[in-house]
N, C-alpha and C. Protein backbone atom coordinates (compact mmCIF):
# COMPACT_ATOMS: atom_id res chain seq x y z
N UNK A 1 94.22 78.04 101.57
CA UNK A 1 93.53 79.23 101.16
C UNK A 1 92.12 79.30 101.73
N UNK A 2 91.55 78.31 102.30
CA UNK A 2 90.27 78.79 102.64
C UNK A 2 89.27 77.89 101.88
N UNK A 3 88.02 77.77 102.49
CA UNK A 3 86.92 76.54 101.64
C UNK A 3 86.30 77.77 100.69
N UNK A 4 86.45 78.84 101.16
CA UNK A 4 85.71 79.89 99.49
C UNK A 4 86.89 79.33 98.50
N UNK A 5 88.00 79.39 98.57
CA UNK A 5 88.99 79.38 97.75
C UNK A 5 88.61 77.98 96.87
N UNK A 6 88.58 76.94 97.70
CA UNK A 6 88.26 75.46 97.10
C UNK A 6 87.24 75.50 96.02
N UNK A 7 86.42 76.02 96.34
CA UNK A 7 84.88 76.03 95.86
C UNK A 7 84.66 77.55 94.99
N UNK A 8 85.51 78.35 94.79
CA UNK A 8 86.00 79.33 93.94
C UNK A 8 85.28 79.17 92.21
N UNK A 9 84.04 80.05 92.16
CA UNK A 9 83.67 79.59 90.61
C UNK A 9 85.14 80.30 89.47
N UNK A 10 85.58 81.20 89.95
CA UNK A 10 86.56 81.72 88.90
C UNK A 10 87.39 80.77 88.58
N UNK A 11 87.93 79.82 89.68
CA UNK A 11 88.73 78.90 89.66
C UNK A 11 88.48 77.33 88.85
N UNK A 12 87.08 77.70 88.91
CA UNK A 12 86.65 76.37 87.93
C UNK A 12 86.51 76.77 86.86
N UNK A 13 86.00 78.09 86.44
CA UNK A 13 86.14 78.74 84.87
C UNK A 13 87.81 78.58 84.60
N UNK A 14 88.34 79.27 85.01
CA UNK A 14 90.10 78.82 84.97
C UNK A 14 90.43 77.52 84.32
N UNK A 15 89.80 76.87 84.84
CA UNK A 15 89.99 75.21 84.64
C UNK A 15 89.09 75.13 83.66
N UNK A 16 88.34 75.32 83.07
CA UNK A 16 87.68 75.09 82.01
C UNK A 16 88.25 75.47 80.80
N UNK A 17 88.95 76.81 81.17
CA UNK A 17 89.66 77.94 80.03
C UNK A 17 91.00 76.69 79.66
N UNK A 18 91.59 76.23 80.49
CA UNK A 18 92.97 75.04 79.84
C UNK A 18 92.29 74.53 79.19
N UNK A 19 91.12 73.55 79.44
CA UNK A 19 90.55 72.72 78.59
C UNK A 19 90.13 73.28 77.66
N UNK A 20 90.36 74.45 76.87
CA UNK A 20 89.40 74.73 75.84
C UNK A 20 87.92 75.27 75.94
N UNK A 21 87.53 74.85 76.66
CA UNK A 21 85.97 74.72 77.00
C UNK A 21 85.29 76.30 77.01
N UNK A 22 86.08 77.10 77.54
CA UNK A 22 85.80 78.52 77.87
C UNK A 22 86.64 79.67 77.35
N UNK A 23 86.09 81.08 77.39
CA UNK A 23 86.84 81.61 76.54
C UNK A 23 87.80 82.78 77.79
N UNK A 24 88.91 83.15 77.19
CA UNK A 24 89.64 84.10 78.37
C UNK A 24 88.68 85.18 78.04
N UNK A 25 89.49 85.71 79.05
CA UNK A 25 89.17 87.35 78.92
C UNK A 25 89.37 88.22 77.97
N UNK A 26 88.60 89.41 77.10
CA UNK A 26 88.93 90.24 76.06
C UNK A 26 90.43 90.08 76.03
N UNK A 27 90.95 90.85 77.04
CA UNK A 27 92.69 91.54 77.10
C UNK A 27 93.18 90.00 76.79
N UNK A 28 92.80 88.92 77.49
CA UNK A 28 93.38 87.71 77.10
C UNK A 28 93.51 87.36 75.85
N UNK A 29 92.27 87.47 75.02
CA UNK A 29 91.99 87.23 73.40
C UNK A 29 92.71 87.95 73.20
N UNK A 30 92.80 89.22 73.12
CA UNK A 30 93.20 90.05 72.48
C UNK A 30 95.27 90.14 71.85
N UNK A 31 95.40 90.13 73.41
CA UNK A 31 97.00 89.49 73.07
C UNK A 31 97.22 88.18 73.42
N UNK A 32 96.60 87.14 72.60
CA UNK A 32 96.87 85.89 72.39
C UNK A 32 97.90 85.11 74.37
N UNK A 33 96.69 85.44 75.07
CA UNK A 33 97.31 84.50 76.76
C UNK A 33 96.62 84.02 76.80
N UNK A 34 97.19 82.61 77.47
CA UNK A 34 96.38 81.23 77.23
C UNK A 34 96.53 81.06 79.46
N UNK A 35 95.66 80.64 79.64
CA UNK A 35 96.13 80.14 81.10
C UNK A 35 96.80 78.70 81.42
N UNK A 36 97.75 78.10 81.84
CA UNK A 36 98.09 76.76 81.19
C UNK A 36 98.09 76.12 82.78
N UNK A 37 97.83 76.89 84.13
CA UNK A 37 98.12 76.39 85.05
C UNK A 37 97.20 77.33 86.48
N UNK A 38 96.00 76.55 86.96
CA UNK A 38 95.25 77.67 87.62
C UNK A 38 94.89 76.26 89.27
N UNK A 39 95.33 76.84 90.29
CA UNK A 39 95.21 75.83 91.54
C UNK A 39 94.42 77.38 92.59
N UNK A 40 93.97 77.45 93.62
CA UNK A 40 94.01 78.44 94.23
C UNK A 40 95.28 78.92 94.69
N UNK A 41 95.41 80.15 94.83
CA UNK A 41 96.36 80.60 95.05
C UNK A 41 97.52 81.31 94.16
N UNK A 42 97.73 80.11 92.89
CA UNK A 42 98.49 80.11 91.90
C UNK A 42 98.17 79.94 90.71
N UNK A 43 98.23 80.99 89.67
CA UNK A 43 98.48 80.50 88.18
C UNK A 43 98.71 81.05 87.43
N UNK A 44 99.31 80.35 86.27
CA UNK A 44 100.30 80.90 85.22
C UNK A 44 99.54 80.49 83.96
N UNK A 45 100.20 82.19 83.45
CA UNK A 45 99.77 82.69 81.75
C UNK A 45 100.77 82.40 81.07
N UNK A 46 100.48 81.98 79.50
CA UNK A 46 101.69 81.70 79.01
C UNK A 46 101.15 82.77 77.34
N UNK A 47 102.10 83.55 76.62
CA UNK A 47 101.59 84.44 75.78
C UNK A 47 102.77 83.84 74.53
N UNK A 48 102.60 83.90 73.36
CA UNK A 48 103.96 83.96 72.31
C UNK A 48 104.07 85.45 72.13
N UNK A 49 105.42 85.78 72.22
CA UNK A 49 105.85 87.52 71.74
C UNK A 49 106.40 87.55 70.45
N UNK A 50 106.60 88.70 69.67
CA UNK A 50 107.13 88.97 68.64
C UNK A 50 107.01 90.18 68.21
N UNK A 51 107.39 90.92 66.95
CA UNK A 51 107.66 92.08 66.37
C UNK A 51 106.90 92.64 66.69
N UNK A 52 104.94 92.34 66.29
CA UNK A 52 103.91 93.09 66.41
C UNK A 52 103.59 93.93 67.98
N UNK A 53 104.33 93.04 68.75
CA UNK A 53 104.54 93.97 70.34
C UNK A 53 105.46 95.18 70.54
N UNK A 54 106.18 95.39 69.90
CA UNK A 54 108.06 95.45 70.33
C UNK A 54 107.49 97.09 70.60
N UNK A 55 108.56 97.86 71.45
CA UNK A 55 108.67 99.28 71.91
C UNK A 55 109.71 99.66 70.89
N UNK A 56 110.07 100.86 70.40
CA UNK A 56 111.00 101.61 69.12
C UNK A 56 112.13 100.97 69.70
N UNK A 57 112.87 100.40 70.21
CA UNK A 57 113.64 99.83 70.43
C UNK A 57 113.53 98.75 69.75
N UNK A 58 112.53 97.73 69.26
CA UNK A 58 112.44 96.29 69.07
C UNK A 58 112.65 95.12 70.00
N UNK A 59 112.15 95.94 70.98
CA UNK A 59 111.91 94.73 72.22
C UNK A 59 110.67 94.63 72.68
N UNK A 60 110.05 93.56 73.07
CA UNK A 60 108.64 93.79 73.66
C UNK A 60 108.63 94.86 74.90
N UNK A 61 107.28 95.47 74.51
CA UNK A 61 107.19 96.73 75.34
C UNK A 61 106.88 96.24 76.83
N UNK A 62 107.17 97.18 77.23
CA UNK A 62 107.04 96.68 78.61
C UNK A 62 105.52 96.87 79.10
N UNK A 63 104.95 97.56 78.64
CA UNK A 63 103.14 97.59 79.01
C UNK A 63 102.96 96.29 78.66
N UNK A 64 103.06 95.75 77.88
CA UNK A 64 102.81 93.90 77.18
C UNK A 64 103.15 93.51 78.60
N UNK A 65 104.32 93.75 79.26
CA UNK A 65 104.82 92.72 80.06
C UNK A 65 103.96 93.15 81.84
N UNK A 66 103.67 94.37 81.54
CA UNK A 66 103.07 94.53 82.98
C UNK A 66 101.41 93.93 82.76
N UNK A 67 100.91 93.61 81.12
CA UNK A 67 99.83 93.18 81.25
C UNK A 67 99.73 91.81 81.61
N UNK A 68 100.32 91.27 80.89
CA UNK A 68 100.38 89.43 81.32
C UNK A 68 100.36 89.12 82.86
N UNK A 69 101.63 89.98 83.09
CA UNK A 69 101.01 89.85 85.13
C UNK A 69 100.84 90.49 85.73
N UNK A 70 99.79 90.99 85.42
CA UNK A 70 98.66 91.90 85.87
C UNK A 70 97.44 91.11 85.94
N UNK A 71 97.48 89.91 84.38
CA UNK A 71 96.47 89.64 84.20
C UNK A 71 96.43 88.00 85.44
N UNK A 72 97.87 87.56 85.19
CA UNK A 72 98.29 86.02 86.02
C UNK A 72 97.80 86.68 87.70
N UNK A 73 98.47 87.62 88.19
CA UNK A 73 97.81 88.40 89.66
C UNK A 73 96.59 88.63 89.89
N UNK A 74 95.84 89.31 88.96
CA UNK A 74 94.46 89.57 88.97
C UNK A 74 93.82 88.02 89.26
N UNK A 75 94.25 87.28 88.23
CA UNK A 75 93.30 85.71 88.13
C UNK A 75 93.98 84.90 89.64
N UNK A 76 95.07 85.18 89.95
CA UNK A 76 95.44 84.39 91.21
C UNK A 76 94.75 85.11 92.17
N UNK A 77 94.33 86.04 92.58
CA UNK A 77 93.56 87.02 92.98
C UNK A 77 92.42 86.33 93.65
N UNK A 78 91.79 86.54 92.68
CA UNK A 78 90.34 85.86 92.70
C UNK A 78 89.88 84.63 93.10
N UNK A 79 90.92 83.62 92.85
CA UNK A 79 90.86 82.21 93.33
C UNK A 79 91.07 82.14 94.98
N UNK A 80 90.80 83.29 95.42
CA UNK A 80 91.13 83.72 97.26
C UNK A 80 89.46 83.54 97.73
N UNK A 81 88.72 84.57 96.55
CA UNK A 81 87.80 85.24 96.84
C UNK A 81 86.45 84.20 96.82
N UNK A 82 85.72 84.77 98.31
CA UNK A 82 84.11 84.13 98.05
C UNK A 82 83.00 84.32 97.25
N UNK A 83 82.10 83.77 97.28
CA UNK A 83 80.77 84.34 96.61
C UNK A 83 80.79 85.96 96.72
N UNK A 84 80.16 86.56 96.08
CA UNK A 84 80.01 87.72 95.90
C UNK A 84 80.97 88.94 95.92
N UNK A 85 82.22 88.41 96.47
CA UNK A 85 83.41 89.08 96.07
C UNK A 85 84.10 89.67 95.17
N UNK A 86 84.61 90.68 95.20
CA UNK A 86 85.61 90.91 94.09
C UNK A 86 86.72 91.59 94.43
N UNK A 87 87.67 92.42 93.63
CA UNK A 87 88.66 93.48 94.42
C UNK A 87 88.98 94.12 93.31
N UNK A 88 90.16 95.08 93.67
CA UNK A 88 90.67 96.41 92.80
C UNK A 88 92.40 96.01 93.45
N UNK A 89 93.06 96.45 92.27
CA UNK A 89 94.40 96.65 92.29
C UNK A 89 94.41 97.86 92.87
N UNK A 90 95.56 97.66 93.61
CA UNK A 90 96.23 99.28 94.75
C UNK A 90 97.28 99.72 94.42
N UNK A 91 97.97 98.66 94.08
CA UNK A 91 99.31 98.94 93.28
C UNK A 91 100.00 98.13 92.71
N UNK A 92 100.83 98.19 91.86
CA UNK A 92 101.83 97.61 91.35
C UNK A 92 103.11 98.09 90.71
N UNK A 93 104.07 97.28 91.13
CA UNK A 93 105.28 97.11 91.02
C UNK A 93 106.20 96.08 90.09
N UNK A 94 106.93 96.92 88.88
CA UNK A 94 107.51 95.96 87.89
C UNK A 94 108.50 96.01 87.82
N UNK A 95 109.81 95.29 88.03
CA UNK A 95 111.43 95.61 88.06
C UNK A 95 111.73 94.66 86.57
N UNK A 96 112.13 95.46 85.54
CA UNK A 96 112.36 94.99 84.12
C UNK A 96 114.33 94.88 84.33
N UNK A 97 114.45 93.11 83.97
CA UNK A 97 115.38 92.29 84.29
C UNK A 97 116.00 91.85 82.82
N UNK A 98 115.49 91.56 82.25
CA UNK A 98 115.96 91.45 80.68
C UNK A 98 115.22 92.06 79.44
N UNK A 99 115.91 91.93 78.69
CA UNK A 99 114.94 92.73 77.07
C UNK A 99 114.23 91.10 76.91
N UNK A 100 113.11 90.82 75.80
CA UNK A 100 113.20 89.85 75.32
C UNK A 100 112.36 90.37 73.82
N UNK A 101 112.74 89.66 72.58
CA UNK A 101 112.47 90.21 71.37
C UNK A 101 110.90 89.41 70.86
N UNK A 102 111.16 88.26 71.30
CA UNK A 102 110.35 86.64 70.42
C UNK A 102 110.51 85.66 71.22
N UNK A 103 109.22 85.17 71.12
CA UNK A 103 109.16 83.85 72.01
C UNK A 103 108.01 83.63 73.04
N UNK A 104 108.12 82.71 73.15
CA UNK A 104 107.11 82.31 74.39
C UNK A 104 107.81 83.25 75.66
N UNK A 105 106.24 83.60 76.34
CA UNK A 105 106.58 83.98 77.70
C UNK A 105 106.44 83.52 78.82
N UNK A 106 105.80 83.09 80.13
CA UNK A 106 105.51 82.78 81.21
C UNK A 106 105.05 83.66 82.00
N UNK A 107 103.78 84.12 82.88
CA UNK A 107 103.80 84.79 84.09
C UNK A 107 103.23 83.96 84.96
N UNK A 108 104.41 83.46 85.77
CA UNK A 108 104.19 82.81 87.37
C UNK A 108 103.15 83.48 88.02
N UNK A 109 102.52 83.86 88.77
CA UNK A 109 101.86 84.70 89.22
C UNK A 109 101.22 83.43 91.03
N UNK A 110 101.75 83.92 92.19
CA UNK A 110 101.63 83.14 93.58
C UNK A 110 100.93 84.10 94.66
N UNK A 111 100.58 83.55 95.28
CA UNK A 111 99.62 84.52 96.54
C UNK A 111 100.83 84.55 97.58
N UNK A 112 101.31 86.08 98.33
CA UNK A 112 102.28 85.77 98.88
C UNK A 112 101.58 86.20 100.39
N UNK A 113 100.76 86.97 100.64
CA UNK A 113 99.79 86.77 102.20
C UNK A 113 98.26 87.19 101.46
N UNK A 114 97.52 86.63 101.96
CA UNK A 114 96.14 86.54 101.91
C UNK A 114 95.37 87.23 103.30
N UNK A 115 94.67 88.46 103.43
CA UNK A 115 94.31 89.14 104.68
C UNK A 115 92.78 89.00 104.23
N UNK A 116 92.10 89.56 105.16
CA UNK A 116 90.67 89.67 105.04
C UNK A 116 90.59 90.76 104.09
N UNK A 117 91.10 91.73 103.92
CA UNK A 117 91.10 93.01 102.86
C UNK A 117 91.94 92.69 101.92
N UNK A 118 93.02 92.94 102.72
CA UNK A 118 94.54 93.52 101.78
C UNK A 118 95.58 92.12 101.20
N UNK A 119 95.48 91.80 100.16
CA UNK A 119 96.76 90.55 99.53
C UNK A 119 97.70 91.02 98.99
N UNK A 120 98.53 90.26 98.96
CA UNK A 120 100.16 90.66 98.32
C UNK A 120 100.01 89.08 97.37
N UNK A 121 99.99 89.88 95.75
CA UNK A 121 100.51 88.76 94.82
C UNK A 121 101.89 89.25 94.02
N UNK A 122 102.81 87.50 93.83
CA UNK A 122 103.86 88.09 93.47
C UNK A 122 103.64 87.36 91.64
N UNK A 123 104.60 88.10 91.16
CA UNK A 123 104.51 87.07 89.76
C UNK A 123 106.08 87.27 89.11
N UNK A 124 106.39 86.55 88.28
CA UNK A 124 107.54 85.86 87.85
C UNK A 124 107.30 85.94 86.38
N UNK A 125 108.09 86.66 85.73
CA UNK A 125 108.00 86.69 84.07
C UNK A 125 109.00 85.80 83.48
N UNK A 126 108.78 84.51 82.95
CA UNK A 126 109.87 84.12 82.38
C UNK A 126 110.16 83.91 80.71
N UNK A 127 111.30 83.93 80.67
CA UNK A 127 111.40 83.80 79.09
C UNK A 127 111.20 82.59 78.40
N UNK A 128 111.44 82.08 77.34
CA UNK A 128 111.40 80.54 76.42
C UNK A 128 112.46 79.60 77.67
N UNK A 129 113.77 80.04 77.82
CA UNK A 129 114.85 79.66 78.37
C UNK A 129 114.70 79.51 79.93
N UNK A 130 114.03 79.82 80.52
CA UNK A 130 113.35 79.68 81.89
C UNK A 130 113.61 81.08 82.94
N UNK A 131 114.54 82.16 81.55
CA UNK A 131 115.51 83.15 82.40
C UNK A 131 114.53 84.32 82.66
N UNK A 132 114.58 84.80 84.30
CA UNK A 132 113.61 85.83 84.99
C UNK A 132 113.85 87.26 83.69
N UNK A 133 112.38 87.69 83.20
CA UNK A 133 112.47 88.45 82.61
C UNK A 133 111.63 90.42 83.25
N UNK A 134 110.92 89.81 84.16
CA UNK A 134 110.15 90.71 85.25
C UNK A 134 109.99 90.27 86.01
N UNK A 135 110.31 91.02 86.98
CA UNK A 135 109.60 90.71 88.72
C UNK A 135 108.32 91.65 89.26
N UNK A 136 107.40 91.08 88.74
CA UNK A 136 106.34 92.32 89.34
C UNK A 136 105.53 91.86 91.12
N UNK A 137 104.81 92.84 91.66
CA UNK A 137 104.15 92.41 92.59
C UNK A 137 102.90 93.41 92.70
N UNK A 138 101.56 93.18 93.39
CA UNK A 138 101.20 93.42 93.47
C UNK A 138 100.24 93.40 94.57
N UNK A 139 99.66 94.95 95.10
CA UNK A 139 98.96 94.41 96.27
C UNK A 139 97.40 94.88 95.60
N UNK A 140 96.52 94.20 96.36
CA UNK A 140 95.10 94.11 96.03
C UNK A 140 94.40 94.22 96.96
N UNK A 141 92.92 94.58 97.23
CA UNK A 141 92.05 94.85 98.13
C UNK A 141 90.77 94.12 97.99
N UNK A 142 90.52 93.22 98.60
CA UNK A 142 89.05 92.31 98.38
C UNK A 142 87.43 93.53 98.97
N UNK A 143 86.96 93.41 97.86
CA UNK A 143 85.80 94.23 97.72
C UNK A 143 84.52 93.18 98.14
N UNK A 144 83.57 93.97 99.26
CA UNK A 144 82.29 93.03 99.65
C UNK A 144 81.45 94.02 99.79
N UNK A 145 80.24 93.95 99.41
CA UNK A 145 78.73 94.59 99.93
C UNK A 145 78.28 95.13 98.73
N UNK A 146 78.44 96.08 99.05
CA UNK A 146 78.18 97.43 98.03
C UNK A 146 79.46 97.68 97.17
N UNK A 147 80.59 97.77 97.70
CA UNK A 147 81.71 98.43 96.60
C UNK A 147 82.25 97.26 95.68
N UNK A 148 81.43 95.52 96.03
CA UNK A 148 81.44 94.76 95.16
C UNK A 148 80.47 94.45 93.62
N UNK A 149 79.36 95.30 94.30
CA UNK A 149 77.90 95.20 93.26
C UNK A 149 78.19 95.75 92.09
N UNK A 150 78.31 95.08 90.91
CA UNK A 150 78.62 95.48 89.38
C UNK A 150 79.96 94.94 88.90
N UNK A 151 80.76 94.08 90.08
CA UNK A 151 82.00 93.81 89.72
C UNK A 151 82.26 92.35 90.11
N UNK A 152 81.46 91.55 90.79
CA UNK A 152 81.22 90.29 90.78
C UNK A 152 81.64 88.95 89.70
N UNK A 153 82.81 88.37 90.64
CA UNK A 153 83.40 87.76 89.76
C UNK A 153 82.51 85.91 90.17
N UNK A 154 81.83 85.94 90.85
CA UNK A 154 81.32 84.61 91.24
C UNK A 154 80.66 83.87 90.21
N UNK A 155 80.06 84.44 88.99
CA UNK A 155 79.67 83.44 87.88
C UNK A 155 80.55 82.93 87.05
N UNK A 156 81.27 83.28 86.98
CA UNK A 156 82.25 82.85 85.87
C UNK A 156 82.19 83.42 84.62
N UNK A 157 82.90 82.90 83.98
CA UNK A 157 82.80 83.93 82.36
C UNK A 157 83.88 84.94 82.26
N UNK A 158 84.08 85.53 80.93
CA UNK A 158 85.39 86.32 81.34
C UNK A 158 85.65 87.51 82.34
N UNK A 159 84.75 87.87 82.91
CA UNK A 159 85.11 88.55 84.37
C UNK A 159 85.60 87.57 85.34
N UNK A 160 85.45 86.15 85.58
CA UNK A 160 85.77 85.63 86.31
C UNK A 160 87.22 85.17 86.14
N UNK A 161 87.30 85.58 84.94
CA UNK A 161 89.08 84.84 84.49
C UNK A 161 89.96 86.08 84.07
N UNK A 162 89.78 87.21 84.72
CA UNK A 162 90.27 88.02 84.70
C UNK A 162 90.35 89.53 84.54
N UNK A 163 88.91 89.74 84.05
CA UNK A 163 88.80 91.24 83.82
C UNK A 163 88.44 92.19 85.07
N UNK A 164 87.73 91.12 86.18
CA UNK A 164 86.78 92.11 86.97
C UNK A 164 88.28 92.77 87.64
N UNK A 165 87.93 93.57 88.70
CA UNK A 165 88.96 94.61 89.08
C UNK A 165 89.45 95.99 89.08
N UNK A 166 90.21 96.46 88.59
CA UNK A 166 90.07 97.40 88.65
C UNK A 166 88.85 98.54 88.34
């Protein structure tokens, strides 16, 4: 990935956030995602689901599920990015593969090309049972100069673990 990537402050907040040490991001607090696995390039959110999520159906909604990897993409994202960097989502893409009601979740979330602008992250929703529950992907745009100023993920803190972006 690159010596920004190595030396990546988001990536050491990341690593602080497993240990306890640091706090996630609002959206993270908020629906209980923990980060359990952050390298450059790669890392995975892990959330518990249940009733209080579910769509009138009684399945977790699927906005729940485009947030978790949204949030695992966004944070793999960033672990690309140099000093003063940041980016914006361009798009994304979610192909919903199973219902799931309760339980632990997983979002894989991997860097699948890394450009000077433009990245492609993929992520992997899995269930308790290890079974693919979303396939999302996403492409992203690394922000520098000016269209980065106010969105700076280089200190760390919960912009650095996931909010900055869009």
């Amino acid at each position: 990935m690159g010596e920004a990537a190595t030396e990546n402050a988001a990536l050491a907040y990341m690593q602080r956030m497993i240990k306890g040490e640091a706090p996630g991001a609002p959206i993270m607090q908020t629906l209980g995602m923990r980060v359990v696995q952050a390298e450059a390039g790669h890392v995975v959110l892990e959330m518990e689901v249940g009733p209080q999520l579910a769509n009138p159906t009684g399945t977790l909604h699927g906005g729940v599920l485009c947030d978790i990897a949204d949030a695992a993409m966004g944070a793999t994202y960033i672990t690309t990015l140099g000093p003063g960097e940041s980016y914006t989502t361009l798009e994304l893409k979610i192909n919903f593969m199973r219902p799931v009601r309760k339980g632990k979740i997983l979002a894989d979330a991997r860097m699948i090309q890394v450009g000077r602008t433009i990245g492609l992250v993929e992520c992997r929703v899995l269930d308790a049972d290890k079974r693919l529950v979303a396939h999302v992907i996403s492409t992203c745009m690394t922000l520098r100069g000016e269209q980065a100023q106010g969105r700076e993920v280089a200190g760390g803190g919960p912009a650095a673990a996931g909010v900055a972006g869009r």
